[in-house]
Protein backbone atom coordinates (compact mmCIF):
# COMPACT_ATOMS: atom_id res chain seq x y z
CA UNK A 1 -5.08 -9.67 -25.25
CA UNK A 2 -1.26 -9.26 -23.58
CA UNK A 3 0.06 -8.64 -20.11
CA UNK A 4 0.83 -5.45 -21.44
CA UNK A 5 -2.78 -4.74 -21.61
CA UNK A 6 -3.43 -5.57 -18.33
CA UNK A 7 -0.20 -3.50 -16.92
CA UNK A 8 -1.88 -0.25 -18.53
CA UNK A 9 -5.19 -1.21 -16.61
CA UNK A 10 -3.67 -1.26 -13.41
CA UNK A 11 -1.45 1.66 -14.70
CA UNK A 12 -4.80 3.49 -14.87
CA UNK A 13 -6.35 2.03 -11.47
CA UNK A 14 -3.96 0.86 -8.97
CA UNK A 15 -0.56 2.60 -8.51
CA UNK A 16 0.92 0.90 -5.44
CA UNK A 17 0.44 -2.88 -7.23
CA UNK A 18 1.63 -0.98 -10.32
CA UNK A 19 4.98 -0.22 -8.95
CA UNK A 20 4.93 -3.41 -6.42
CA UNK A 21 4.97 -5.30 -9.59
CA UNK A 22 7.35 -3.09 -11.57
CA UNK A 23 9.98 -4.22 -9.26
CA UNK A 24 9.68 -8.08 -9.68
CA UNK A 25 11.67 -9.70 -12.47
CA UNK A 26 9.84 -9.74 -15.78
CA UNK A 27 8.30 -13.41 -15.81
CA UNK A 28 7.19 -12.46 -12.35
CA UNK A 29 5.05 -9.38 -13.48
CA UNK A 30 3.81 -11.57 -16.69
CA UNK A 31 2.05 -13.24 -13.74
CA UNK A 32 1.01 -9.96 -11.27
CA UNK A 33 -0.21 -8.39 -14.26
CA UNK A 34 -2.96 -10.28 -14.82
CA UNK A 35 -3.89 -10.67 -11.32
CA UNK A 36 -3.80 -6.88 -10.31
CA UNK A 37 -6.15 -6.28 -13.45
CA UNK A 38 -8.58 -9.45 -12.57
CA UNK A 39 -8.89 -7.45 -9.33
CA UNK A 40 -9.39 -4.07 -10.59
CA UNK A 41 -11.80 -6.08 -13.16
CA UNK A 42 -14.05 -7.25 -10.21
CA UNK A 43 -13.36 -4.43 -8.04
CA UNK A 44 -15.03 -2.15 -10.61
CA UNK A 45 -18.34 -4.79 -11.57
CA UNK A 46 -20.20 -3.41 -8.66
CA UNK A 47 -19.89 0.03 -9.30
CA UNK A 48 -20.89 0.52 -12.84
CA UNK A 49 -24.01 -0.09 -12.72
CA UNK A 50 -27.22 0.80 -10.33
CA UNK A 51 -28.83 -2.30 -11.01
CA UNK A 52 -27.91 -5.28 -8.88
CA UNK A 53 -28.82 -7.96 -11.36
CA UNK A 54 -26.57 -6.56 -13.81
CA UNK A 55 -24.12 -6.20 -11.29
CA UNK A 56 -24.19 -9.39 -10.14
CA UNK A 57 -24.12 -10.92 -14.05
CA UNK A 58 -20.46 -9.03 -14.30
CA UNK A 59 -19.09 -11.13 -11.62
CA UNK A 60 -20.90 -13.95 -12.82
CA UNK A 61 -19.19 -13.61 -16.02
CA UNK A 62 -16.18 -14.23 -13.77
CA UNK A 63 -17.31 -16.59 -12.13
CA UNK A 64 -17.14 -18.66 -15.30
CA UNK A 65 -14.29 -17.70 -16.30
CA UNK A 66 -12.24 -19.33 -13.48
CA UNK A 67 -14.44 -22.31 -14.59
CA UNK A 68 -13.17 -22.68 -17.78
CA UNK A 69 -10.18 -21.49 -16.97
CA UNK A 70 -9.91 -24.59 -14.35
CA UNK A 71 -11.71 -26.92 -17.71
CA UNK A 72 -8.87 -25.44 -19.92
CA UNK A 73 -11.49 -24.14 -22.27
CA UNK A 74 -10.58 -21.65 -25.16
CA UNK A 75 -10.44 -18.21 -23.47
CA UNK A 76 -13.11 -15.85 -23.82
CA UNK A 77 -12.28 -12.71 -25.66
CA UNK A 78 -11.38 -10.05 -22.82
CA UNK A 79 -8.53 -8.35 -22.27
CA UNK A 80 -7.22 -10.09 -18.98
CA UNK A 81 -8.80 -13.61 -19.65
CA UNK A 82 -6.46 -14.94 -21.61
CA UNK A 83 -2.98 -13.33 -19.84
CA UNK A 84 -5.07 -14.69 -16.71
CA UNK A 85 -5.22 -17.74 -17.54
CA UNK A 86 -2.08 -18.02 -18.57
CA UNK A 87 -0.83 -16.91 -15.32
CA UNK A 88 -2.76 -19.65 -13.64
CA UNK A 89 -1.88 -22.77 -15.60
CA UNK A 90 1.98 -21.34 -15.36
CA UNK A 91 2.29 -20.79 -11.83
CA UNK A 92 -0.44 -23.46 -10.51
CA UNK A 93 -1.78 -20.18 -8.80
CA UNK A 94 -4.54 -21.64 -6.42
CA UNK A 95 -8.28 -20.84 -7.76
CA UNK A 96 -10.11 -20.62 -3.94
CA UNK A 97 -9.22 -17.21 -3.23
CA UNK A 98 -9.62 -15.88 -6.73
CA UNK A 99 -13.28 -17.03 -6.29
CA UNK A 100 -13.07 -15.92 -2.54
CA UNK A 101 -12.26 -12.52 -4.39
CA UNK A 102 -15.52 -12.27 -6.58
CA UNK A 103 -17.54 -13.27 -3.78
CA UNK A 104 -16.49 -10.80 -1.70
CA UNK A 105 -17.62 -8.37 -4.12
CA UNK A 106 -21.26 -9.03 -3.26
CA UNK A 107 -21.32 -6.68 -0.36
CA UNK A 108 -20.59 -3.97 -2.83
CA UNK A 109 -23.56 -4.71 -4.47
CA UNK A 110 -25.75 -4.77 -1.69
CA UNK A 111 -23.97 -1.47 0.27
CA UNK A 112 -25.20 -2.78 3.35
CA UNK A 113 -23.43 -1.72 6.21
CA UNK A 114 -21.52 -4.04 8.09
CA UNK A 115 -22.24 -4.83 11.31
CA UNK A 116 -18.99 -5.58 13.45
CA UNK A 117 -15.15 -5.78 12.69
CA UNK A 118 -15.38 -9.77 11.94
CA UNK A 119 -17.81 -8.76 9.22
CA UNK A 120 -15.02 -6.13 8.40
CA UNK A 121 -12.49 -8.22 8.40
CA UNK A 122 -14.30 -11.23 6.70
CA UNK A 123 -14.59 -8.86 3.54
CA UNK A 124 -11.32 -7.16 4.06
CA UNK A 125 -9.85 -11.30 4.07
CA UNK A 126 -11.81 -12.49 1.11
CA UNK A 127 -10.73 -9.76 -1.01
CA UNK A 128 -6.76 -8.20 0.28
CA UNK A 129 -6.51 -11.47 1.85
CA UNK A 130 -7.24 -13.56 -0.94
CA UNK A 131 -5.29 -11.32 -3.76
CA UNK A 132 -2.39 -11.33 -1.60
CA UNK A 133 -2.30 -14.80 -0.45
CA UNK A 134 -2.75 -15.55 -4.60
CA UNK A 135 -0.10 -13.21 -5.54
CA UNK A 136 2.71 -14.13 -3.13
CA UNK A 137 2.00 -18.26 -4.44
CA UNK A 138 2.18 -16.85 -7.98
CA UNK A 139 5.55 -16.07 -7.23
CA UNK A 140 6.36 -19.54 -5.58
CA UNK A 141 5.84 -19.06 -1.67
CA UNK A 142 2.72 -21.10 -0.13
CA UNK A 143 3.05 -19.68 3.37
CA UNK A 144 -0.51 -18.51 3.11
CA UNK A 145 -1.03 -17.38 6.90
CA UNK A 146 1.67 -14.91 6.62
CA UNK A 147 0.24 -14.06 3.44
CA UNK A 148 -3.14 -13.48 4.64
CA UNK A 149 -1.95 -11.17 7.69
CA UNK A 150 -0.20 -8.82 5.38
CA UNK A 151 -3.07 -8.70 3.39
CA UNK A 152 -5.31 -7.98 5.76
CA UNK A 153 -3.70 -5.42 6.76
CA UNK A 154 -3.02 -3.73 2.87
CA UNK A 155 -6.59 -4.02 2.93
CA UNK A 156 -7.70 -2.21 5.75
CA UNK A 157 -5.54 0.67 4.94
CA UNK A 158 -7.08 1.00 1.46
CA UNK A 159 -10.28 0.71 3.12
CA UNK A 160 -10.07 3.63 5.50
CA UNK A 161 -8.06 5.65 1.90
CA UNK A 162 -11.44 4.85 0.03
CA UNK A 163 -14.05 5.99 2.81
CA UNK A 164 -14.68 9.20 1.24
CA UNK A 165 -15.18 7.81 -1.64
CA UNK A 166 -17.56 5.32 -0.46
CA UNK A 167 -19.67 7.73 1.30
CA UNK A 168 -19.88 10.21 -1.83
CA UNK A 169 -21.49 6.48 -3.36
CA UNK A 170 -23.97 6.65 -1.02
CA UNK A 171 -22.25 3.48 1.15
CA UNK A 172 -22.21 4.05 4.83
CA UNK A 173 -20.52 0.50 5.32
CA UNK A 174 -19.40 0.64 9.00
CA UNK A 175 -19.46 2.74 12.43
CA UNK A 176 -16.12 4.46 12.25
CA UNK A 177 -16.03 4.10 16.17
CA UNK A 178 -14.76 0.57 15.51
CA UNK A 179 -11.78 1.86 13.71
CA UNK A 180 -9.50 2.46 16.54
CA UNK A 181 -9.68 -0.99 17.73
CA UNK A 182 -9.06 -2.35 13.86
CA UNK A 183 -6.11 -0.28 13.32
CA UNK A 184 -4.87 -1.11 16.69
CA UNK A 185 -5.12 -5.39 15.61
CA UNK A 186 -3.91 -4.24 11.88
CA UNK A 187 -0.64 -2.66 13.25
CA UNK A 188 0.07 -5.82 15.68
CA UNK A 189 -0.49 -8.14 13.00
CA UNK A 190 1.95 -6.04 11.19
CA UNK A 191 4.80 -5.97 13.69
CA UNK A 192 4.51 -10.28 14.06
CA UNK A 193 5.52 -10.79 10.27
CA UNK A 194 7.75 -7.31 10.22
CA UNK A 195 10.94 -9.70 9.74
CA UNK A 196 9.27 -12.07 7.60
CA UNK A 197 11.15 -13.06 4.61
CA UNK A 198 8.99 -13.62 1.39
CA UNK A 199 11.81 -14.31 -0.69
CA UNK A 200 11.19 -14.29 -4.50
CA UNK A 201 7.53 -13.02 -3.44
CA UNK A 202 8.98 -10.01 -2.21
CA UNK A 203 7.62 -7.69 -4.59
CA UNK A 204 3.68 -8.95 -4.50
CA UNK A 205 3.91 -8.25 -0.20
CA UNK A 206 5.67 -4.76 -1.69
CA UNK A 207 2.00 -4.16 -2.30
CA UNK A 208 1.64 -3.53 1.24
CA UNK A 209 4.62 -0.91 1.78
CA UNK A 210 2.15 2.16 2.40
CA UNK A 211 -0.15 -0.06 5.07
CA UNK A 212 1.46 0.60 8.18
CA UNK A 213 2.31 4.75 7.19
CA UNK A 214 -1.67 4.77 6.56
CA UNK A 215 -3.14 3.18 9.64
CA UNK A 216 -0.27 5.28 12.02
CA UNK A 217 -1.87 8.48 10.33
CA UNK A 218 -5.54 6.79 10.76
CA UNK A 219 -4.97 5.84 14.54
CA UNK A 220 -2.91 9.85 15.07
CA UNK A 221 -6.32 11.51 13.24
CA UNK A 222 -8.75 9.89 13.01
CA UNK A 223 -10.49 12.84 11.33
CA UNK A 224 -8.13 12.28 8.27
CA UNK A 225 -10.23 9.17 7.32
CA UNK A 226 -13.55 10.55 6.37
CA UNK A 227 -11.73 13.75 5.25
CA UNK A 228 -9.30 11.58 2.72
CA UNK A 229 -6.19 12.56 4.78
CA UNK A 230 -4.50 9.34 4.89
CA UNK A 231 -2.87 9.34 1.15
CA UNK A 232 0.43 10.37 0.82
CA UNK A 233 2.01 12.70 -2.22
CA UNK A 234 2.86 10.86 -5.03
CA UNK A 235 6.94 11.79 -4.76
CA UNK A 236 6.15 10.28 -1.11
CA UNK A 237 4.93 7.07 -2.53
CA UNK A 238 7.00 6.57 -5.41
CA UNK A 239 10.51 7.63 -2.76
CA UNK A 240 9.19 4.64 -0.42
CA UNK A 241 8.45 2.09 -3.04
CA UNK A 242 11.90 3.04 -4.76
CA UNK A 243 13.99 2.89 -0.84
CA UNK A 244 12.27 -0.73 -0.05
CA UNK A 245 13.33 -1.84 -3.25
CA UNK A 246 16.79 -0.85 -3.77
CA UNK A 247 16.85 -2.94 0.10
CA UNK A 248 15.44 -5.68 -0.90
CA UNK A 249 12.68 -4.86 1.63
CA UNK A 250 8.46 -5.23 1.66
């Protein structure tokens, strides 16, 4: 049960925090390690499984982990729980929007479709919101509106990337004819923190580099979303990640 555990499982299932965290110091990514995993952990709960009960049990089991985790109760044996926990009792990393984050994950049980863009954006918040907000304070800032915002907008852009996959589940969340409108508040929001400074936090908002690239394309076609358009190559990803690095930039 290491960080290094939980850097192969978001190796394996989330790329942009993968290299976002590759770029922070290493006691920094001792602590974004565990965090990206926990996410891909819960992420994942809904989805393997048809049943909603079980479902729900897997982020129960969670659910009590942050408990005892808050108690400081012997870890559970799991991968991430331990490295987790760690994290948390090192960095004073806030519990609310880990729990936010679990919650959140409810809708993916249920796969009902959402109704307007605050339903949208309350799940986008709890979940990108909340992992952002959590990472950035791991790493010592507590500005969590700023946070939030850039979160929010990550989280958005993934969620227009994963629509054909969501669809192929079966989950026909939201009318796309909202969209424009969303991508039109995501890229404002972006352009009032564009010259925010998030100092040592830097690389957990590098999480968000590809956001803004991703909602441009989105808003230019919006064809591209259901027809998984949006991503760009992987020498494309990896040239931005390694240009907003080597300035210092998110």
């Amino acid at each position: 049960m290491t960080v290094q555990e939980c850097a192969e499982i978001v190796e394996r299932g989330d790329p942009d925090r993968l290299v976002a965290a590759m770029s922070a110091p290493v006691p920094d990514r001792e602590v974004l390690f565990p965090l990206y995993a926990f996410n891909l952990e819960i992420a994942r709960a809904p989805w393997l499984t048809q049943e909603p009960l079980i479902a729900e049990m897997r982020l129960q089991f969670w659910r009590d982990v942050l408990d005892e985790i808050e108690q400081g109760k012997t870890p559970r044996a799991h991968e991430v729980v331990e490295p987790l926990g760690a994290a948390i009792h090192a960095r004073a990393i806030p519990l609310a929007p880990l729990r936010a984050m679990i919650d959140a994950r409810r809708a993916d049980i249920a796969r009902e479709p959402f109704v307007a863009p605050a339903d949208l954006w309350d799940y986008i918040n709890a979940g990108a919101g909340s992992l952002m907000f959590a990472s950035v304070a791991a790493l010592g800032r507590t500005d969590e509106a700023e946070a939030r915002v850039l979160g929010r907008v990550q989280g958005l852009a993934a969620w227009l990337e994963a629509q054909p996959e969501l669809l192929a589940h079966g989950w026909r969340a939201f009318d796309a004819g909202f969209y424009p409108e969303m991508i039109d508040v995501a890229l404002a929001d972006l352009r009032s923190i564009r010259g925010h400074d998030f100092g040592k936090a830097t690389p957990a908002a590098r999480a968000a580099s590809r956001a803004g690239a991703i909602l441009k394309r989105a808003k230019a076609d919006p064809d591209a979303i259901i027809e998984g358009r949006l991503s760009e190559s992987e020498f494309a990803r990896r040239g931005r990640f390694l240009w907003k690095t080597l300035r210092g930039r998110w």
